[in-house]
Protein backbone atom coordinates (compact mmCIF):
# COMPACT_ATOMS: atom_id res chain seq x y z
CA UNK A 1 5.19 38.69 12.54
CA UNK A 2 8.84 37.84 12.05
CA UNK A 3 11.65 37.76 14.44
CA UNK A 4 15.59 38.28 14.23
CA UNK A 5 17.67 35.17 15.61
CA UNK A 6 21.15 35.55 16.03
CA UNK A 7 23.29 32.55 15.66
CA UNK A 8 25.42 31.65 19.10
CA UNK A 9 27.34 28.73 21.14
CA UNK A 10 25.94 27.50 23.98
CA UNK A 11 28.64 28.92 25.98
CA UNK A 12 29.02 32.44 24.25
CA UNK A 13 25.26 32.89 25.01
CA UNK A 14 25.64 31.57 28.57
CA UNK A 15 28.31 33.97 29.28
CA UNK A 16 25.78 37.13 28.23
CA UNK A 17 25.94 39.65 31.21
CA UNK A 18 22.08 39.50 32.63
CA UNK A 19 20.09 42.96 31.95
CA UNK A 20 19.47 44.87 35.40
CA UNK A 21 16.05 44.78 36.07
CA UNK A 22 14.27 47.84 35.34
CA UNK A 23 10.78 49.11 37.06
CA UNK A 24 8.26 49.65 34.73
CA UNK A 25 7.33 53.26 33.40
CA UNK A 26 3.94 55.41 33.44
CA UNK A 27 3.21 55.82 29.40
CA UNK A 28 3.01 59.79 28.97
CA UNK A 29 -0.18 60.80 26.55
CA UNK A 30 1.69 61.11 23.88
CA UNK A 31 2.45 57.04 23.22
CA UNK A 32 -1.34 56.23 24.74
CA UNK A 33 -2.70 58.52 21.95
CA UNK A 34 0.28 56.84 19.41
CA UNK A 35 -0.83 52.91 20.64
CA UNK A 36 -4.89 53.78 19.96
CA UNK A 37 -3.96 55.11 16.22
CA UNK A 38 -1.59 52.28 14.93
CA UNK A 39 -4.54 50.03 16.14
CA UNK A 40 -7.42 51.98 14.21
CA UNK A 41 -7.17 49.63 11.18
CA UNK A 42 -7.93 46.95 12.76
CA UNK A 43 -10.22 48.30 14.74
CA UNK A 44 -12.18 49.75 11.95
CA UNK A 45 -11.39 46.26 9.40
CA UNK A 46 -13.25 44.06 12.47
CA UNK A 47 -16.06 46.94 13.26
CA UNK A 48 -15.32 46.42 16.90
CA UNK A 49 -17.22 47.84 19.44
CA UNK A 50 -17.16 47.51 23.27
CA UNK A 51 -19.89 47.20 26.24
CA UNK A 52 -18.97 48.37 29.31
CA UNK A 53 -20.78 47.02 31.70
CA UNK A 54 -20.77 48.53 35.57
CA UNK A 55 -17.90 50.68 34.40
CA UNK A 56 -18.80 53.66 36.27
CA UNK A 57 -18.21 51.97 39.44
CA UNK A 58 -14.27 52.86 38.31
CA UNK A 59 -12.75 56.43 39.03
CA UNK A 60 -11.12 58.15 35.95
CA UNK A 61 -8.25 58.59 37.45
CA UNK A 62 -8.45 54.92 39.33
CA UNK A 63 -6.20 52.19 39.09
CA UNK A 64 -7.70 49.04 38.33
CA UNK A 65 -6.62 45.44 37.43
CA UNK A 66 -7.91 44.24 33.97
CA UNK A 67 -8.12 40.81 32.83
CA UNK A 68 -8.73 39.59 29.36
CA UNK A 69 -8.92 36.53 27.32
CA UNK A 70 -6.11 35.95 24.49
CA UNK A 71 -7.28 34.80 21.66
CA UNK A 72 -4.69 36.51 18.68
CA UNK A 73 -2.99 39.70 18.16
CA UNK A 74 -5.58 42.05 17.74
CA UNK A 75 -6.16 41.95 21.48
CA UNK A 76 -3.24 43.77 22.29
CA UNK A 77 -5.27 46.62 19.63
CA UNK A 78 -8.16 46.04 21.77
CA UNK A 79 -6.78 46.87 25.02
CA UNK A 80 -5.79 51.06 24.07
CA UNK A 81 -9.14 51.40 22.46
CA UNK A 82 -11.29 49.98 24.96
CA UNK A 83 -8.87 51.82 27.83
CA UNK A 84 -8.16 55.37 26.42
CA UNK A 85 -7.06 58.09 27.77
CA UNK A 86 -6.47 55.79 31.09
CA UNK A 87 -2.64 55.14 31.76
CA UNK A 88 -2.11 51.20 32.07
CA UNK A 89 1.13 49.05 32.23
CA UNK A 90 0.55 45.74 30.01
CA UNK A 91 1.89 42.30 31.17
CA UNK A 92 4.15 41.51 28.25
CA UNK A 93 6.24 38.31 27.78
CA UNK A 94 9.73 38.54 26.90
CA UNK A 95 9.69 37.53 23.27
CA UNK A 96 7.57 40.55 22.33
CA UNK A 97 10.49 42.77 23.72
CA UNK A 98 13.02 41.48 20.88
CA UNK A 99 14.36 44.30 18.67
CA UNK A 100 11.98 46.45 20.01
CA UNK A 101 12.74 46.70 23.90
CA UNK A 102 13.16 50.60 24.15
CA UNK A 103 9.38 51.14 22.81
CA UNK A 104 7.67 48.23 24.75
CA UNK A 105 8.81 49.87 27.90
CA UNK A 106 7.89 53.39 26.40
CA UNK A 107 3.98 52.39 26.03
CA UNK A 108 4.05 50.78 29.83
CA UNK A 109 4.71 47.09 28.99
CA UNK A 110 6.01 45.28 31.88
CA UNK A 111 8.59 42.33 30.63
CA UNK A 112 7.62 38.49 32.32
CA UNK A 113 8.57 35.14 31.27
CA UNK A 114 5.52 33.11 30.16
CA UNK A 115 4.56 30.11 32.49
CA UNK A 116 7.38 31.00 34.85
CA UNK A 117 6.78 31.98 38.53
CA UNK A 118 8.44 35.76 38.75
CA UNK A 119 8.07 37.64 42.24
CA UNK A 120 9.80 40.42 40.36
CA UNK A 121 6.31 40.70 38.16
CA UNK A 122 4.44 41.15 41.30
CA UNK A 123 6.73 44.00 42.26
CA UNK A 124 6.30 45.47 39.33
CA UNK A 125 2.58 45.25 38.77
CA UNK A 126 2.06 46.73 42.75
CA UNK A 127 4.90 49.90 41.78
CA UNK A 128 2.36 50.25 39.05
CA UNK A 129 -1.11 50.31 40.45
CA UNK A 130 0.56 51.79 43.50
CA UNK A 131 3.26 54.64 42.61
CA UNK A 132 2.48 55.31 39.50
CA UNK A 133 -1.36 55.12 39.57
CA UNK A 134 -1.67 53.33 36.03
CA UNK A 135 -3.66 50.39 35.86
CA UNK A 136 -2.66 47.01 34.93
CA UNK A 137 -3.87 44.82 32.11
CA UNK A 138 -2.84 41.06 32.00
CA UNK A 139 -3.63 37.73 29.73
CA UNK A 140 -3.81 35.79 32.56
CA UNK A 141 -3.65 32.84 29.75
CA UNK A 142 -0.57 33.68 28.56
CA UNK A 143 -0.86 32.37 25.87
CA UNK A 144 -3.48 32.19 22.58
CA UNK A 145 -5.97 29.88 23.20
CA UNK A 146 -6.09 26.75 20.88
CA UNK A 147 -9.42 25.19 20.60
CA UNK A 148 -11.67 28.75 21.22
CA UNK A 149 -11.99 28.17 24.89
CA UNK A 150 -9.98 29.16 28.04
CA UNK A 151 -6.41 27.99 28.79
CA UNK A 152 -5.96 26.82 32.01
CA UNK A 153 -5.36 29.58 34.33
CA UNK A 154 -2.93 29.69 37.28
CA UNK A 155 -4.71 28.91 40.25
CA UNK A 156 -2.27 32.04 42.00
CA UNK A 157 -4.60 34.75 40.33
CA UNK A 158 -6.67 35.17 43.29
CA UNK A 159 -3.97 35.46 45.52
CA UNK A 160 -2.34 38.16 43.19
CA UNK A 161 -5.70 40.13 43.23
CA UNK A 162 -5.82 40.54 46.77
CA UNK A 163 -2.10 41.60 46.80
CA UNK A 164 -2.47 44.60 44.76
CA UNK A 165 -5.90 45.48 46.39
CA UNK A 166 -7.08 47.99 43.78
CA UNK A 167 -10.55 46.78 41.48
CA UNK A 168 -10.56 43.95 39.44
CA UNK A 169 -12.03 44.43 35.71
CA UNK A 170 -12.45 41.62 32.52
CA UNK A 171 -12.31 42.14 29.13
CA UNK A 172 -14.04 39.26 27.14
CA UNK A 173 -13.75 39.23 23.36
CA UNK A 174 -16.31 37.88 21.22
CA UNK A 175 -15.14 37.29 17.04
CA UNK A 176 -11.43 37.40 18.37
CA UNK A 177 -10.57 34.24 17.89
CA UNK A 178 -12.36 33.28 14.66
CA UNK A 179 -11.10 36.48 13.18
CA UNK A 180 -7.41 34.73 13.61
CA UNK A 181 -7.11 31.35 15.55
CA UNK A 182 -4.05 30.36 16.23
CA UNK A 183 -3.70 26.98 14.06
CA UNK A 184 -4.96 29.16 10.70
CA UNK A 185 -1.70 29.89 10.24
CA UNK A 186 -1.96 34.12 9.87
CA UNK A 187 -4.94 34.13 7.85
CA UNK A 188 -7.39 36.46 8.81
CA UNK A 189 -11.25 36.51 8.09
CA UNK A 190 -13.79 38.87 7.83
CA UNK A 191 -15.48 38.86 11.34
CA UNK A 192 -17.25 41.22 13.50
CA UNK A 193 -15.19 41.91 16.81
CA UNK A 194 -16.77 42.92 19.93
CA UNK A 195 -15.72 42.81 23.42
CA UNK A 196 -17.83 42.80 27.07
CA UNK A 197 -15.64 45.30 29.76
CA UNK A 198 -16.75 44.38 33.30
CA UNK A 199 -16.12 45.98 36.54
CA UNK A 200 -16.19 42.80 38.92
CA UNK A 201 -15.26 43.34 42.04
CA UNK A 202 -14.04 46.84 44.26
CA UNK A 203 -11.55 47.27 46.45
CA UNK A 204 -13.66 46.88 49.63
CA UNK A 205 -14.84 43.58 48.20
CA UNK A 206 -11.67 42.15 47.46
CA UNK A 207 -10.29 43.00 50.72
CA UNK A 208 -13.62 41.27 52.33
CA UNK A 209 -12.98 38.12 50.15
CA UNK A 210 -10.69 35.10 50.67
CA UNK A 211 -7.86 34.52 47.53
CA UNK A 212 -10.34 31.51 46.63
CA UNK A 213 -13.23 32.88 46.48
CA UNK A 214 -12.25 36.01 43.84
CA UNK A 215 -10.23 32.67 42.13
CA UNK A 216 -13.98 31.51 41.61
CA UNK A 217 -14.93 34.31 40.42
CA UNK A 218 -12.13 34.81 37.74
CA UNK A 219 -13.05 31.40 36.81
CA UNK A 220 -16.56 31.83 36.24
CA UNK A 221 -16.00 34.87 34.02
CA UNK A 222 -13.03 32.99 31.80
CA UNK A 223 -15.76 30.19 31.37
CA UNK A 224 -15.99 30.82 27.35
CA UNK A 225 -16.80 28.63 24.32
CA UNK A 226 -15.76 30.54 21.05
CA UNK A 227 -17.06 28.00 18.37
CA UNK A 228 -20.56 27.32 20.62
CA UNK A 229 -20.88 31.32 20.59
CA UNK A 230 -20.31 31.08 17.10
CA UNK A 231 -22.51 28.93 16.55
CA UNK A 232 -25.22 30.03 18.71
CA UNK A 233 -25.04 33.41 16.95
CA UNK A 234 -24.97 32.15 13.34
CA UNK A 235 -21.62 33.98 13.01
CA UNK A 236 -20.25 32.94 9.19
CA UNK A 237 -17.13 32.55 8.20
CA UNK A 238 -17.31 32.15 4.43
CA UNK A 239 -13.40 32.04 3.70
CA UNK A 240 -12.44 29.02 2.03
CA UNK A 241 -9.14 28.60 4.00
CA UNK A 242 -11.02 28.25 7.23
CA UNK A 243 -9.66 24.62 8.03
CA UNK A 244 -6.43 24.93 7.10
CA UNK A 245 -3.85 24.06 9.56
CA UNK A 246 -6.72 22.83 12.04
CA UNK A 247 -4.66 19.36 11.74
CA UNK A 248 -2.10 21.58 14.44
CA UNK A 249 -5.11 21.24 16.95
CA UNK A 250 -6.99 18.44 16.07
CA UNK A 251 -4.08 15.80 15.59
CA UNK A 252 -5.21 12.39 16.52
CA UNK A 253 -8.08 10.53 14.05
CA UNK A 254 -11.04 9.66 16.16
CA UNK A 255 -11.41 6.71 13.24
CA UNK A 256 -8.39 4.80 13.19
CA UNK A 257 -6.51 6.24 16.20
CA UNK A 258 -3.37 7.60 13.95
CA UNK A 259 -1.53 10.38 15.45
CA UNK A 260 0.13 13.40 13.86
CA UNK A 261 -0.82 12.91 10.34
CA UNK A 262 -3.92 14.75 9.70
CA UNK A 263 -4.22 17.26 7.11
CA UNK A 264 -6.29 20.46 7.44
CA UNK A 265 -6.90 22.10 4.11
CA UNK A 266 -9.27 24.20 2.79
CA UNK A 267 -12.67 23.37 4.26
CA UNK A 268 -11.56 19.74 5.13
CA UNK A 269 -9.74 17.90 7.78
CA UNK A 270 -8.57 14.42 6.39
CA UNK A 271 -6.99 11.38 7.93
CA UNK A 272 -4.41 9.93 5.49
CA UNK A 273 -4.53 6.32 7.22
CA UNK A 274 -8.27 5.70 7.19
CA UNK A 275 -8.97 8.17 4.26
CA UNK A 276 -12.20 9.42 6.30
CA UNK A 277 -12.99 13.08 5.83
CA UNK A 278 -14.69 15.94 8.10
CA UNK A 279 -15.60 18.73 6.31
CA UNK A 280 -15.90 22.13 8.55
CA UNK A 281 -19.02 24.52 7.42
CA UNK A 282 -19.15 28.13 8.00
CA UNK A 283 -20.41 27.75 11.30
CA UNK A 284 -17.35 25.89 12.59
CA UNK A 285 -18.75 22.56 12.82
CA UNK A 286 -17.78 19.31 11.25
CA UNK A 287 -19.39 16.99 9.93
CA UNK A 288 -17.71 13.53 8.26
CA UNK A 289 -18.48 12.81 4.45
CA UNK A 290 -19.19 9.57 4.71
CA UNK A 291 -20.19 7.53 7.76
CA UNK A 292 -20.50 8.81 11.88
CA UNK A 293 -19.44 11.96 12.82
CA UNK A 294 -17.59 11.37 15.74
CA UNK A 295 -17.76 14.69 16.96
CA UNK A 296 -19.24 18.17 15.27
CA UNK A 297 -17.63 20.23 18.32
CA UNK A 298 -14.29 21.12 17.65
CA UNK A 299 -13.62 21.31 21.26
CA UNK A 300 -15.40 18.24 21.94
CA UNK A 301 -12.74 16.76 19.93
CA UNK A 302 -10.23 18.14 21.93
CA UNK A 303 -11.39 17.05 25.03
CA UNK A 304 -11.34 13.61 23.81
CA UNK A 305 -7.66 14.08 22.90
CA UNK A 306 -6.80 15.24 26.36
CA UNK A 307 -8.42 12.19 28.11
CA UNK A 308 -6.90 10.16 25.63
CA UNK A 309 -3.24 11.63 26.63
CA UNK A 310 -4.25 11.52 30.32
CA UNK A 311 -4.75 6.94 30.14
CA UNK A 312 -1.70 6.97 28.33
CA UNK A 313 -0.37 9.28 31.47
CA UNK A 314 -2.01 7.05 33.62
CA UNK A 315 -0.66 3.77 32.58
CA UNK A 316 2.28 4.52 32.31
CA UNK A 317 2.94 4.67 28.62
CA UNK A 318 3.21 8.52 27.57
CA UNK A 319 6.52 9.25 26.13
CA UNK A 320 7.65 11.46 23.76
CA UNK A 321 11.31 11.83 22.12
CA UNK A 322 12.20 14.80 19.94
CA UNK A 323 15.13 16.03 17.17
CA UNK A 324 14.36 19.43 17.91
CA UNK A 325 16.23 22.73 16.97
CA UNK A 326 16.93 24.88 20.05
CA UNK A 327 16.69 28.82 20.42
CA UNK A 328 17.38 30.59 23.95
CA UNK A 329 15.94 34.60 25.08
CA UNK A 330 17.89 35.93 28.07
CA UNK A 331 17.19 39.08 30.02
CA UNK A 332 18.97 41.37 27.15
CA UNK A 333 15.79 40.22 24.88
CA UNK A 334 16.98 38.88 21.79
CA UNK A 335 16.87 35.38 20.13
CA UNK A 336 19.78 33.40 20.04
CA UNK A 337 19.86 29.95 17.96
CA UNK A 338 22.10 27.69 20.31
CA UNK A 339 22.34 24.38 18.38
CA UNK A 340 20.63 21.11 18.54
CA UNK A 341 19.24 18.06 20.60
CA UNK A 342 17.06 16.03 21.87
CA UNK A 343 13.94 16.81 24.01
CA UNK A 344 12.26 13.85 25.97
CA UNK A 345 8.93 14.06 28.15
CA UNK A 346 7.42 11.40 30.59
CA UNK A 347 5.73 10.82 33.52
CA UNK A 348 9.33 12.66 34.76
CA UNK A 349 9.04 15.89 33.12
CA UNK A 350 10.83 17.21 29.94
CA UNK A 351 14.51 16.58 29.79
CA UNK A 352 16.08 18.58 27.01
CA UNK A 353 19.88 17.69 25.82
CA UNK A 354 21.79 19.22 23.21
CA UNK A 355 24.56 21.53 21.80
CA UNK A 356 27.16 19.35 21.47
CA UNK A 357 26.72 17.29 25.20
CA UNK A 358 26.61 21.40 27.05
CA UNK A 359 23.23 21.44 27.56
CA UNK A 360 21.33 19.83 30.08
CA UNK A 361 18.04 21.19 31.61
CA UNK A 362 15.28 19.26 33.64
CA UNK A 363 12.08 20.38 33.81
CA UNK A 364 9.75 18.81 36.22
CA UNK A 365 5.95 18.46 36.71
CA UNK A 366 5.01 20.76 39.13
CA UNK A 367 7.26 23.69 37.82
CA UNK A 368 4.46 24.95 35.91
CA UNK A 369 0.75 24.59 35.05
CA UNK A 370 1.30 24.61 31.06
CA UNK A 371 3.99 24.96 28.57
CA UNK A 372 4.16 26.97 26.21
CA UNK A 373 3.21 25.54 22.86
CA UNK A 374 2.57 27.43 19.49
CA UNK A 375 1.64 27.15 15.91
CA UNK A 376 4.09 28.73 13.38
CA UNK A 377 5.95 31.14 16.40
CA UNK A 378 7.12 33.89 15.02
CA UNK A 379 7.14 32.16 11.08
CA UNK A 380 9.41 29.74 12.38
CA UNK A 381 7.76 26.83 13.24
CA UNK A 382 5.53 25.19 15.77
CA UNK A 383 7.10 25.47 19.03
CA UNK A 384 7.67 23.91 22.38
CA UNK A 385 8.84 26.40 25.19
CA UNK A 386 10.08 26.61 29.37
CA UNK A 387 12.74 27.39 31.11
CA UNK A 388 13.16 29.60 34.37
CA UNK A 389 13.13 33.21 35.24
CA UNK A 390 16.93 33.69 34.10
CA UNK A 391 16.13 32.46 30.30
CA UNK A 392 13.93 30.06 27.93
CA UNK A 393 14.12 27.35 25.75
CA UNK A 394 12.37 27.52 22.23
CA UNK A 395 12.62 24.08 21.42
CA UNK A 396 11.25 23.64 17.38
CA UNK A 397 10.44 19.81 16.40
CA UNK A 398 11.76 18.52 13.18
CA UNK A 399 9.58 16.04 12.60
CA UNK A 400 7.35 17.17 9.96
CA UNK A 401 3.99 15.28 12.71
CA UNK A 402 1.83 17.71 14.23
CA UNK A 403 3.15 16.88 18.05
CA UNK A 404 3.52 20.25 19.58
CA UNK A 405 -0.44 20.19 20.94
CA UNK A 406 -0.28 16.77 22.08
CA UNK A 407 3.33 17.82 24.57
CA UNK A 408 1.06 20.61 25.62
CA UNK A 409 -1.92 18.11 27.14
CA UNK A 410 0.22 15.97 28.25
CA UNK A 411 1.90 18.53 30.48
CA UNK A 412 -1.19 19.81 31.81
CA UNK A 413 -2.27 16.73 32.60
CA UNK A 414 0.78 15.40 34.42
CA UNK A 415 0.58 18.80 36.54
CA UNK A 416 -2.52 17.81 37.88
CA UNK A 417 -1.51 14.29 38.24
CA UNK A 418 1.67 15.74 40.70
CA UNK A 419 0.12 18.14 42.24
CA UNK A 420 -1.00 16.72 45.18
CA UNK A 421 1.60 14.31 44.81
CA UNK A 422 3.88 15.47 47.96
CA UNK A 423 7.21 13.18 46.56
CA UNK A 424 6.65 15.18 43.60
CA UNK A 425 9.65 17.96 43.73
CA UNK A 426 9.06 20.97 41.74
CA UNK A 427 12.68 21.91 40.53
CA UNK A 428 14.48 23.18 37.38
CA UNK A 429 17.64 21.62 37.17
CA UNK A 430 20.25 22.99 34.52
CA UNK A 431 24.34 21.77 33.98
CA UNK A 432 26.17 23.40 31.79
C-alpha cells in the first residue's frame, strides 16, 4: 500500500495548528456490514475459518476487550469477519489515518501513536466500552511481527485491562504470517488462514485479579511460534520467492560474523563475504549447502542476533550512525518529508539531527519498550520510527545495509538494560 508525502520545511510543518482531539464514534450497521464485504476476498483467497472457543460466555450485546496478534494486513480483514454484527472501535495508529481520516473514524478506528504512552487512548478506549457499548479490539504488538513470534508486549496491558473492567477476549491467527511476513516484501502465498477466538477472562475475574496476574495471562496466550507451527503442521509453502528479502530479518552471517550484507533471494539466503549458502525448504527451515547448519530455526537465528546485540550493549561498544531521510505525521494525519540528517543510537538513546541544524530530538531508553522498525513502509523503504504523542519521526536509512532490524534489538535490549536503572531518566527532549 502506498502513501502520499507532501514535501515541507522543518519550520512550516512545525508551525501546523494541532487537530482537536476527537472521541471516537460507534460504527452504525451500515459501515460494519461495508468493512466484512471489502474483506471477503481475502477471506475467501486464504479459506479462513475461525474457532471460537468459550465464546458464549460473551453477551451479544456485551462489550468486550479483544486482543490479537499482528502478523500482516489481512488481520485487520480478520477482525469484521470474526466480530460481525458486534459494534467494535479498532486501535489504529496514526499512519493508517493518512488521506483517509474521515472513513477510519467512520468504521470506529480510534487514532494512537505507535510505541508512545497516550492517556488520551485510554480515554478513548473506556468512552468506548463504556458510553458507547462497542467493544474494543487492539494489536497490543503494534506492530507486524518479524521473525513469526510475539513482539514484546508492554508490560502496562494488565493494568489497562483492569481499567476498563469489561471481558477480555484473544484472537490468535494461525497461516497469517506465512501468508505475508513482513520481510517478503508484499508477496503473498497461497496459505490456509485460520484463527482461535477466546473468551479469557470475565468481568468478575478481572476485578478479582491483580494487573500482574491478567499480565501473565496475556503473556501466556501471546506465547506463539509461527514457523514451529508451521512446521509441526507440515504447512507448505511451495512459492519460489519464499526467501526473498529474509536478509531484512536475518542480517548478520552466523559464518563469518559480517553484518548487513546478506542476500535473500529466491529459496536462498547467501552471505557475500564467506560465500556460504542456506537454502529455506517449504517448511520454513534452513538448511546450509555445504558444511554446518548453524541454525534450521529461523527464530533461533534471531535470538542469536539479539544476544549478540545485547554483549555489544553490554560492553560498551553498540553504536550506530545513520544518513537517513526524515518524514514527520502530526495530529492533522498526513506525511510530510522534512529534510535530512543524521540519526545516532548508543547506550544513550537515539539522537536524531537534521534539516539544516533545526532539528534536534533525543530519545532516551526508557521512553519506550520498542521502536518502530519496518520493511519497505508504505513502498518507501525500510524504516526507523519514535517520537512523542504530539508527532513522529520516520527516519529512512540510506545505506543500501540491512540495519533497520538490528536498531530495533538493540533498543529493546537497552530498555531492559535501563529499566531498573533508577539514574536512567525517561525523557524526550526536542529544540527546534
Amino acid at each position: 500500500m502506498k502513501t502520499k508525502v507532501i514535501n515541507k520545511s522543518y519550520d512550516e510543518v512545525m508551525a501546523i495548528p494541532r487537530r482537536k482531539h476527537q472521541k471516537p464514534i460507534k460504527p452504525n450497521m451500515l459501515f460494519r456490514t461495508l468493512l466484512k464485504l471489502v474483506s471477503l476476498p481475502d477471506i475467501i483467497a486464504t479459506r479462513f475459518k475461525c474457532n471460537k472457543i468459550g465464546m458464549e460466555r460473551l453477551g451479544k450485546k456485551e462489550p468486550a476487550f479483544f486482543l490479537m496478534n499482528h502478523s500482516c494486513f489481512l488481520d485487520l480483514e480478520i477482525v469484521p469477519s470474526v466480530l460481525y454484527p458486534r459494534p467494535f472501535n479498532i486501535v489504529a495508529t496514526t499512519d493508517a489515518f493518512i488521506g483517509k481520516a474521515w472513513l477510519m473514524r467512520q468504521i470506529g478506528c480510534i487514532s494512537t501513536n505507535k510505541f508512545v504512552t497516550e492517556m488520551s487512548l485510554i480515554r478513548d478506549m473506556n468512552h468506548a466500552v463504556k458510553n458507547l457499548k462497542s467493544s474494543v479490539v487492539m494489536f497490543p504488538e503494534a506492530g507486524y511481527c518479524f521473525d513469526g513470534r510475539t513482539v514484546p508486549l508492554p508490560d502496562t496491558l494488565g493494568k489497562m485491562v483492569k481499567m476498563l473492567g469489561v471481558p477480555l477476549c484473544s484472537i490468535i491467527t494461525h497461516g497469517a504470517y506465512h501468508r505475508d511476513p513482513l520481510y517478503n516484501n508484499l508477496q503473498k502465498r497461497k496459505v490456509k488462514v485460520t484463527a482461535d477466538m477466546k473468551y479469557l477472562l470475565s468481568a468478575e475475574e478481572i476485578a478479582a485479579m491483580s494487573a500482574e496476574e491478567i499480565q501473565e495471562i496475556i503473556l501466556k496466550e501471546f506465547s506463539f511460534d509461527n514457523f514451529s507451527w508451521q512446521k509441526e503442521n507440515k504447512i507448505e509453502i511451495k512459492e519460489k520467492f519464499r526467501a526473498d528479502g529474509l536478509n531484512r530479518l536475518l542480517y548478520k552471517c552466523p559464518a563469518c560474523g559480517q553484518e548487513g550484507r546478506m542476500i535473500g533471494e529466491g529459496t536462498d539466503l547467501s552471505c557475500p563475504e564467506c560465500k556460504k549458502v542456506w537454502h529455506m525448504d517449504e517448511y520454513g527451515q534452513l538448511k546450509a549447502k555445504s558444511g554446518k547448519t548453524e541454525f534450521s530455526h529461523i527464530p533461533d537465528w534471531f535470538d542469536w542476533e539479539r544476544k549478540c546485540v545485547r554483549e555489544e550493549l553490554e560492553r560498551g561498544e553498540y553504536k550506530t550512525e545513520l544518513d537517513v531521510e526524515i518524514l514527520m505525521t502530526l495530529s492533522d494525519y498526513k506525511f510530510y518529508r522534512v529534510g535530512e540528517g543524521k540519526l545516532r543510537h548508543d547506550k544513550g538513546g537515539f539522537v536524531l539531527d537534521g534539516c539544516e541544524g533545526k532539528l534536534h530530538y533525543e530519545h532516551k531508553p526508557l521512553c519506550s519498550h520498542t521502536i518502530n522498525s519496518d520493511f519497505y513502509f508504505y513502498q518507501i523503504g525500510d524504516v526507523i520510527s519514535f517520537g512523542t504523542s504530539d508527532h513522529l519521526f520516520y527516519c529512512f536509512p540510506k545505506t543500501k545495509e540491512d540495519i533497520v532490524c538490528k536498531v530495533r534489538l538493540a533498543a529493546e535490549e537497552l530498555y531492559k538494560l535501563r529499566r531498573h536503572d533508577k539514574d536512567a531518566a525517561c525523557g524526550c527532549r526536542e529544540n527546534h
